[in-house]
Protein backbone atom coordinates (compact mmCIF):
# COMPACT_ATOMS: atom_id res chain seq x y z
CA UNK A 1 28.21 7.11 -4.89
CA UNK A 2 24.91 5.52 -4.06
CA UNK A 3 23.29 7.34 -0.75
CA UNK A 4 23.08 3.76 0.70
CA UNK A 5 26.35 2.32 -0.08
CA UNK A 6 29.64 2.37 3.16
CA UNK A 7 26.45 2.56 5.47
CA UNK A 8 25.40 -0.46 6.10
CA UNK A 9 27.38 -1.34 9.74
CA UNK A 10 25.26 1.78 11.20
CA UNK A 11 21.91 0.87 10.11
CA UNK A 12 19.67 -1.18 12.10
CA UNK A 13 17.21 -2.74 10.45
CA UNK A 14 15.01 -6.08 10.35
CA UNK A 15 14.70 -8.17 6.94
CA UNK A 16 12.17 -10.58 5.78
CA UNK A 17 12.89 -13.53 3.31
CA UNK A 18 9.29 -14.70 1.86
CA UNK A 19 9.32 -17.64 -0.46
CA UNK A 20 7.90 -16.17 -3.71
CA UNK A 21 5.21 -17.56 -6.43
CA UNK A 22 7.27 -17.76 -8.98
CA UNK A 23 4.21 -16.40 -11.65
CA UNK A 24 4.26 -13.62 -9.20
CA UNK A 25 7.28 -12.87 -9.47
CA UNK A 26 8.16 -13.09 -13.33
CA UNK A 27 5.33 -11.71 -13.99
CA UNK A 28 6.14 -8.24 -11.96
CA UNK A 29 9.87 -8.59 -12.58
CA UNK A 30 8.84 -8.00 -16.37
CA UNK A 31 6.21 -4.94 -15.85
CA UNK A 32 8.36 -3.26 -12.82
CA UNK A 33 5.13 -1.13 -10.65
CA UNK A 34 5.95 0.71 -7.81
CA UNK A 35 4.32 -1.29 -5.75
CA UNK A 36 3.17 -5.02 -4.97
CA UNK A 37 0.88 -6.52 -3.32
CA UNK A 38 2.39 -9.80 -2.06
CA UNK A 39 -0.69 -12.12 -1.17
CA UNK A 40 -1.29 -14.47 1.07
CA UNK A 41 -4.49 -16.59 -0.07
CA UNK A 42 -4.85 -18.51 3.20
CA UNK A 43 -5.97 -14.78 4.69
CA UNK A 44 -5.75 -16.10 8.44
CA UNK A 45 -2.53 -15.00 9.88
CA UNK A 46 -0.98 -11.86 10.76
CA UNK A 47 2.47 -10.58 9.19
CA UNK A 48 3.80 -8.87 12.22
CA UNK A 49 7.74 -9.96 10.84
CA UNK A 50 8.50 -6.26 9.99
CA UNK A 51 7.69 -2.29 10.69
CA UNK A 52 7.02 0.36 8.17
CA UNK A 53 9.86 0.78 5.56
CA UNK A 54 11.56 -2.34 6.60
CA UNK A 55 12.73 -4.38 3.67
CA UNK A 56 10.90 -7.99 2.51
CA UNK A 57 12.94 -9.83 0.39
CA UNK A 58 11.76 -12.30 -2.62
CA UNK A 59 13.17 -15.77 -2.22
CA UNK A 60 12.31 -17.99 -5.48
CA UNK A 61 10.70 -21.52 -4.88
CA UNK A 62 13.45 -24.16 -5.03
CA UNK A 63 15.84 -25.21 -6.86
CA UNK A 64 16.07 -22.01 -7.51
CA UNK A 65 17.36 -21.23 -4.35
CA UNK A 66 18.45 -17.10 -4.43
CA UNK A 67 16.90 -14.14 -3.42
CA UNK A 68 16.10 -12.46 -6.51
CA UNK A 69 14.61 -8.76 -5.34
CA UNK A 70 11.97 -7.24 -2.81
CA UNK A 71 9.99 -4.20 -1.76
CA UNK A 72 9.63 -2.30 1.55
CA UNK A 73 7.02 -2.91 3.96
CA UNK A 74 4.39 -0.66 4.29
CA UNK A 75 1.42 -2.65 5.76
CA UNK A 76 -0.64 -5.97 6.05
CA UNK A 77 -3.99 -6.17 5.91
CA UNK A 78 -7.04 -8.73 5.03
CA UNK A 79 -9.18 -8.10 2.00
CA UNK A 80 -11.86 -9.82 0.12
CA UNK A 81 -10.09 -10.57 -3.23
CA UNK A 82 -12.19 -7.86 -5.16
CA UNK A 83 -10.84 -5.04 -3.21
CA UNK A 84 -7.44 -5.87 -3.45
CA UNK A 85 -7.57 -6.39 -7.34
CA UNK A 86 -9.54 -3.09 -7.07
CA UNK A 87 -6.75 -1.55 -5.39
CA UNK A 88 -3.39 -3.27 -6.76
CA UNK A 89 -4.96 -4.25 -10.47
CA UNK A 90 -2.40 -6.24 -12.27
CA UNK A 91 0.31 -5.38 -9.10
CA UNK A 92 -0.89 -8.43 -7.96
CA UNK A 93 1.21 -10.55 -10.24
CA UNK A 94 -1.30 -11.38 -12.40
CA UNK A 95 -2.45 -9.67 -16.09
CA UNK A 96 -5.69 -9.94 -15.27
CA UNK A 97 -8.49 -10.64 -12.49
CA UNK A 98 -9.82 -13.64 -13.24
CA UNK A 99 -6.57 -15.12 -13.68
CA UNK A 100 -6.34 -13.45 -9.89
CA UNK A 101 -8.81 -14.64 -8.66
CA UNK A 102 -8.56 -18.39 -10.32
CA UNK A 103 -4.74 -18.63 -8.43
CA UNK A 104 -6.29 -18.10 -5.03
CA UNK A 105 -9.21 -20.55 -5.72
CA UNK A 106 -6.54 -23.01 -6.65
CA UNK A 107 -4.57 -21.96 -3.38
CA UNK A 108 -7.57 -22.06 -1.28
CA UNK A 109 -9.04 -25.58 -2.97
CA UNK A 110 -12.51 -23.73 -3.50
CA UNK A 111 -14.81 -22.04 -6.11
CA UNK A 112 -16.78 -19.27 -6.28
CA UNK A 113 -19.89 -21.08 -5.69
CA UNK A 114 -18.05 -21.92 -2.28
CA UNK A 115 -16.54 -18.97 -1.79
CA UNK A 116 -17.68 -15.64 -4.17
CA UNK A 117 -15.43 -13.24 -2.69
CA UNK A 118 -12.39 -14.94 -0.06
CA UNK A 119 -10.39 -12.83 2.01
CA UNK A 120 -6.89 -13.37 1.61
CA UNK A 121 -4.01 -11.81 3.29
CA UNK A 122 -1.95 -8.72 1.83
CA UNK A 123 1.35 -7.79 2.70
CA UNK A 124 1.63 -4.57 0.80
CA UNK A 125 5.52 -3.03 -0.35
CA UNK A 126 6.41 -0.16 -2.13
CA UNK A 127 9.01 0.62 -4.24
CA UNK A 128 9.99 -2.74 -5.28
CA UNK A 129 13.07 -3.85 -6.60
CA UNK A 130 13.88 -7.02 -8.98
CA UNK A 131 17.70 -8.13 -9.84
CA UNK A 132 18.82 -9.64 -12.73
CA UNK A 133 19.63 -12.96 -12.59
CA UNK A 134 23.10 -12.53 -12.08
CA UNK A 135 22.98 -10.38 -9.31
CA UNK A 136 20.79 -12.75 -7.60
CA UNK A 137 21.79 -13.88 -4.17
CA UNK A 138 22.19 -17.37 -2.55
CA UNK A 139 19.98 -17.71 0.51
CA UNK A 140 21.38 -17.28 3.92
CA UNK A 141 23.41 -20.32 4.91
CA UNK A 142 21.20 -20.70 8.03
CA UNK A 143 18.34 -21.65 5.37
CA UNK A 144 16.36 -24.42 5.87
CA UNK A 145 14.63 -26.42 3.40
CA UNK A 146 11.33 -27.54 5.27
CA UNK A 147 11.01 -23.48 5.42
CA UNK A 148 7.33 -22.88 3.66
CA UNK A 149 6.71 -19.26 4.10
CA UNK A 150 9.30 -17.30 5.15
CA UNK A 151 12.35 -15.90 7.75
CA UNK A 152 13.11 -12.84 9.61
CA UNK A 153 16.53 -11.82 9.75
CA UNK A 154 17.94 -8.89 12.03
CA UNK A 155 20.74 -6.19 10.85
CA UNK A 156 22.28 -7.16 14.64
CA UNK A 157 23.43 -10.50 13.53
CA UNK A 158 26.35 -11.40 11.20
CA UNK A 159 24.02 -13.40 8.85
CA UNK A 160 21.39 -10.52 8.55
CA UNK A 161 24.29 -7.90 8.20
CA UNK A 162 25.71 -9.70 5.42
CA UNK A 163 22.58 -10.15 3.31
CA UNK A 164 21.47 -6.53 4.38
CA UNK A 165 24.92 -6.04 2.72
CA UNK A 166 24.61 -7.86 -0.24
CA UNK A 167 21.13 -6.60 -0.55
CA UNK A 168 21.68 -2.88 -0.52
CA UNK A 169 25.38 -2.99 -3.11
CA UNK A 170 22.93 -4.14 -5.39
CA UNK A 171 20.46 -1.29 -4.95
CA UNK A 172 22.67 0.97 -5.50
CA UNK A 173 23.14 -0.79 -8.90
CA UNK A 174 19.52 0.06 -9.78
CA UNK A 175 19.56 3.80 -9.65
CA UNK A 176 16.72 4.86 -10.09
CA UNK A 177 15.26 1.37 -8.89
CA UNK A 178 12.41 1.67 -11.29
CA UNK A 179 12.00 4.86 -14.11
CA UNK A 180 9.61 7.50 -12.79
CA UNK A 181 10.21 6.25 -9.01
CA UNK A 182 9.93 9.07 -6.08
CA UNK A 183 12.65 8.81 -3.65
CA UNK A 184 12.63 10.40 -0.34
CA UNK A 185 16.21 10.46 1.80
CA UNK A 186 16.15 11.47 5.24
CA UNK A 187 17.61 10.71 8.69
CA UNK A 188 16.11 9.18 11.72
CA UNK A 189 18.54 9.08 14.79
CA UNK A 190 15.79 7.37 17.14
CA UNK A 191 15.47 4.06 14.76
CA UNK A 192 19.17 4.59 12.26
CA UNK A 193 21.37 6.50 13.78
CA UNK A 194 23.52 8.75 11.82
CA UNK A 195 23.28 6.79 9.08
CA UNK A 196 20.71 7.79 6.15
CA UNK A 197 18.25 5.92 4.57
CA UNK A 198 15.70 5.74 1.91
CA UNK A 199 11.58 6.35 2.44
CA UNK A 200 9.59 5.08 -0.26
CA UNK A 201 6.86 7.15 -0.96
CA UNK A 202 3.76 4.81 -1.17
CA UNK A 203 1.57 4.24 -4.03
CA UNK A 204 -2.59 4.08 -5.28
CA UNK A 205 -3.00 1.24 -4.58
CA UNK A 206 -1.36 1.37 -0.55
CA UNK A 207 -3.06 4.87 -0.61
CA UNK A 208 -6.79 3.35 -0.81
CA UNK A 209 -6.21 0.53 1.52
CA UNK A 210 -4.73 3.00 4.66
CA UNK A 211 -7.68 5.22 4.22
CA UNK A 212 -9.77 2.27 3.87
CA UNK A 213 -8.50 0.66 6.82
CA UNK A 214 -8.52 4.29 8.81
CA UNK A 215 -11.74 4.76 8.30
CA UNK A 216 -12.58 1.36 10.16
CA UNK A 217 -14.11 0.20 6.42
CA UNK A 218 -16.88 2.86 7.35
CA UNK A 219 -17.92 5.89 4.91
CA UNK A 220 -17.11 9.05 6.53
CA UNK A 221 -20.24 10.60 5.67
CA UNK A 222 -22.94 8.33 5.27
CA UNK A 223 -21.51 5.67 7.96
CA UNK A 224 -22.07 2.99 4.61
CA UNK A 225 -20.17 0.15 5.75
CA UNK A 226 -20.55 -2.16 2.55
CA UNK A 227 -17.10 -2.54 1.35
CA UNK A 228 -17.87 -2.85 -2.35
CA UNK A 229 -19.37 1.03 -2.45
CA UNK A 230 -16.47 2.57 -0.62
CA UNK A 231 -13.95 5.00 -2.19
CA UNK A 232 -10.60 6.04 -1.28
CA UNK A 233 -10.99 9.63 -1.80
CA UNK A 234 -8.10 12.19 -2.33
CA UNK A 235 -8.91 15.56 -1.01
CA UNK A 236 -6.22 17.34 -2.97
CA UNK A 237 -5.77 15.34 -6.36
CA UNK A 238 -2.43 13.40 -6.90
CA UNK A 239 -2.40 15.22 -10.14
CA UNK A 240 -2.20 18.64 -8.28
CA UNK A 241 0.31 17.68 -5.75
CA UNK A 242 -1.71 15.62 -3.73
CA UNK A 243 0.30 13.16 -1.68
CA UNK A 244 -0.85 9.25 -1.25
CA UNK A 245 -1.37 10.12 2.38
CA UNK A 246 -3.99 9.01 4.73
CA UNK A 247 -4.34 12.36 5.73
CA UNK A 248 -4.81 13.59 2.54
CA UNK A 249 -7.92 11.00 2.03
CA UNK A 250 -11.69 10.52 2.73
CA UNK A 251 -13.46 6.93 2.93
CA UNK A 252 -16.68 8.12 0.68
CA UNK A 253 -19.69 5.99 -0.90
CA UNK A 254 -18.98 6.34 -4.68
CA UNK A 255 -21.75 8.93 -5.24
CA UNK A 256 -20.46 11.04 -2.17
CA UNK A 257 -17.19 10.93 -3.84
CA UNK A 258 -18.23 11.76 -7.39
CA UNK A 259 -20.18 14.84 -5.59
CA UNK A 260 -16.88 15.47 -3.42
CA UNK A 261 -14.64 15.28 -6.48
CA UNK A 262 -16.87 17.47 -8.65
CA UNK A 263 -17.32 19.96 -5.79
CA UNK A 264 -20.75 19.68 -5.27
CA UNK A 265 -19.69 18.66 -1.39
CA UNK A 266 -16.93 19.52 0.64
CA UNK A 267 -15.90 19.05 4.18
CA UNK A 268 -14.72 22.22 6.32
CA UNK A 269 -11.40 22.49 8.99
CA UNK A 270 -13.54 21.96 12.00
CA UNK A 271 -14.71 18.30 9.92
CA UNK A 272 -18.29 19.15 9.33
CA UNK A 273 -20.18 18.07 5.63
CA UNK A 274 -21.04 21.12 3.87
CA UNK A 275 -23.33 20.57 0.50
CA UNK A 276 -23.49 22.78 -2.37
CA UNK A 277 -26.90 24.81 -3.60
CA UNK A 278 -25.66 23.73 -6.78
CA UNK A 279 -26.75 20.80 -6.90
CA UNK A 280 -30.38 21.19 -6.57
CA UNK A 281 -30.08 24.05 -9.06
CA UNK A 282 -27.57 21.96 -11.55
CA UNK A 283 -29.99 18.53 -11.42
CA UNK A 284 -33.21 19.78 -9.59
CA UNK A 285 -33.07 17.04 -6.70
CA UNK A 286 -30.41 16.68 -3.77
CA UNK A 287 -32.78 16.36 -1.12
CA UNK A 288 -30.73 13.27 0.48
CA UNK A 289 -27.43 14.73 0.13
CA UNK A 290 -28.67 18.05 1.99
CA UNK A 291 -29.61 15.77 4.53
CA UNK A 292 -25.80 15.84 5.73
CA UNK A 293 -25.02 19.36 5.46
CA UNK A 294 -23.35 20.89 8.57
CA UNK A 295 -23.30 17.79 10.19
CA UNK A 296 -19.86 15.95 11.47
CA UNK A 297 -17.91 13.32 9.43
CA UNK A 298 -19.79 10.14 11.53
CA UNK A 299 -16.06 8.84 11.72
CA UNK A 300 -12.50 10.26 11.80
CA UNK A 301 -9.25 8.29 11.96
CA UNK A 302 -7.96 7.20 15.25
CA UNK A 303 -4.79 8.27 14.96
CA UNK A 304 -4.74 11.87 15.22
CA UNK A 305 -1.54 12.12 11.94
CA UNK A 306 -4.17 10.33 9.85
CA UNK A 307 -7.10 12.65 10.63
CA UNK A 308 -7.75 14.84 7.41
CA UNK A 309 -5.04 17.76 7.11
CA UNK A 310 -6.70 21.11 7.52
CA UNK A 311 -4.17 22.36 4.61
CA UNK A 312 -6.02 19.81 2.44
CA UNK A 313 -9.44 20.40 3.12
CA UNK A 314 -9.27 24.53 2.79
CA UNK A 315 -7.46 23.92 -0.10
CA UNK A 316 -10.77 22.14 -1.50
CA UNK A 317 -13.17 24.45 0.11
CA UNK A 318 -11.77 26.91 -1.83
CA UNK A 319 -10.76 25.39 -4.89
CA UNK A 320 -12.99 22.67 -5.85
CA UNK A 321 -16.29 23.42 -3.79
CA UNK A 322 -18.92 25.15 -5.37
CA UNK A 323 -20.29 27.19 -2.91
């Protein structure tokens, strides 16, 4: 039996319906990512509808009136178009980036003489999920048709109970959800209650926009703040067990993190830059990049869980640095 199925009356949880492009949408029901960015290319208002690992919901433009799959919520942020094809590549819904970027100029009613680089809005999900068509589900009764973006429904009502319902017997239908997806189970009695539920483990492309958005946009070293040059940076590599955590990240200028990657820097528990001999013995130059050495990271996270992981860092002092 499915770990969310004969649950459902114990879980609280809040649900978001959001009326889908349908390109989007076929277009990532066919290639099946682990996660999605779902944009918004007015990039003006906030999506405050749902918290962290709450479920958004993809409702197709009418007549085809069903809910056909959706994602869980990890965060919503504003981004100039090139960083979020930077960061989500085709898990935008689109094959390519000038298709990308041609949908939100058509959106938007501009160019890019008008408007080079727009910021539209992200609404980022992990983990999504796509049904076939017969599995897809009617919208709520309490619909209505003059609705352009979206609803919020509410696991404490009978209408939100039964789509949560409806919603989750077809999960458990798609086990795994996706091939190759990471699945992590675990209880919460503060926000669930007994009941268990599932924590999507979040992906690249959510990875480099919560360090990006930690790091106030602002290089940790160099204080660069020109948003083109920045780098998500993973202090332990995802290919050696590094999680897509924030705390497992540095926002670096590109060349910072090409000299952090390749061990020519490194940054010590107590957060201070520490740069390598190496590199004025490997290339004969440096002098800028000794500049930094010993002095603090110019900003840290604010939140103290997404401040770089001590664990982390000595494991690249000792294994990646250079000395």
């Amino acid at each position: 039996m499915h770990p969310m199925q004969n649950v459902t009356e114990r879980i609280k949880m809040k649900l978001y319906v959001g009326v889908t492009d349908s390109t989007w949408y076929n277009y990532l029901a066919h290639i099946k990512p682990d996660e999605v960015n779902f944009w918004q290319p007015g990039g003006k208002q906030t999506f405050k509808a749902l918290g962290s690992n709450d479920m958004f919901l993809f409702k197709l433009h009418s007549p085809l009136n069903y809910i056909a799959g959706g994602g869980f919520f990890v965060r919503h942020s504003f981004l100039p178009v090139s960083l979020a094809w930077e960061a989500f590549g085709d898990k935008n819904g689109r094959a390519d980036y000038q298709s990308f970027y041609s949908a939100i100029h058509k959106y938007r009613k501009s160019d890019r003489k008008t408007e080079p680089d727009p910021v539209i809005g992200c609404i980022i999900l992990t983990s999504p999920f796509f049904f076939a068509q017969s599995d897809w589900i009617p919208i709520p009764e309490d619909w209505q048709p003059n609705i352009v973006q979206g609803k919020s429904y509410d696991t404490d009502t009978i209408v939100g109970q039964r789509l949560y319902q409806k919603v989750t017997e077809r999960i458990g239908q798609l086990v795994p959800f996706r091939a190759g997806a990471t699945y992590q189970w675990a209880e919460n009695q503060c926000r669930y209650g007994v009941a268990q539920t599932v924590y999507p483990r979040i992906g690249q492309g959510a990875f480099k926009v919560l360090v990006t958005e930690a790091y106030h946009r602002r290089c940790a070293v160099s204080g660069e703040k020109t948003l083109p040059v920045l780098e998500a940076a993973h202090i332990r590599p995802y290919s050696l067990d590094g999680p897509h955590a924030t705390n497992n990240g540095l926002l670096l200028r590109k060349d910072l993190h090409t000299l952090f990657d390749r061990g020519y820097i490194t940054v010590d528990k107590d957060l201070h830059v520490l740069v390598s001999k190496r590199i004025k013995e490997d290339y004969g130059n440096g002098r800028e990049y000794y500049a930094f050495h010993g002095k603090e990271l110019v900003g840290v996270p604010d939140k103290l869980v997404e401040r770089p992981s001590p664990d982390f860092l000595q494991w690249h002092n000792e294994s990646v640095y250079l000395g």
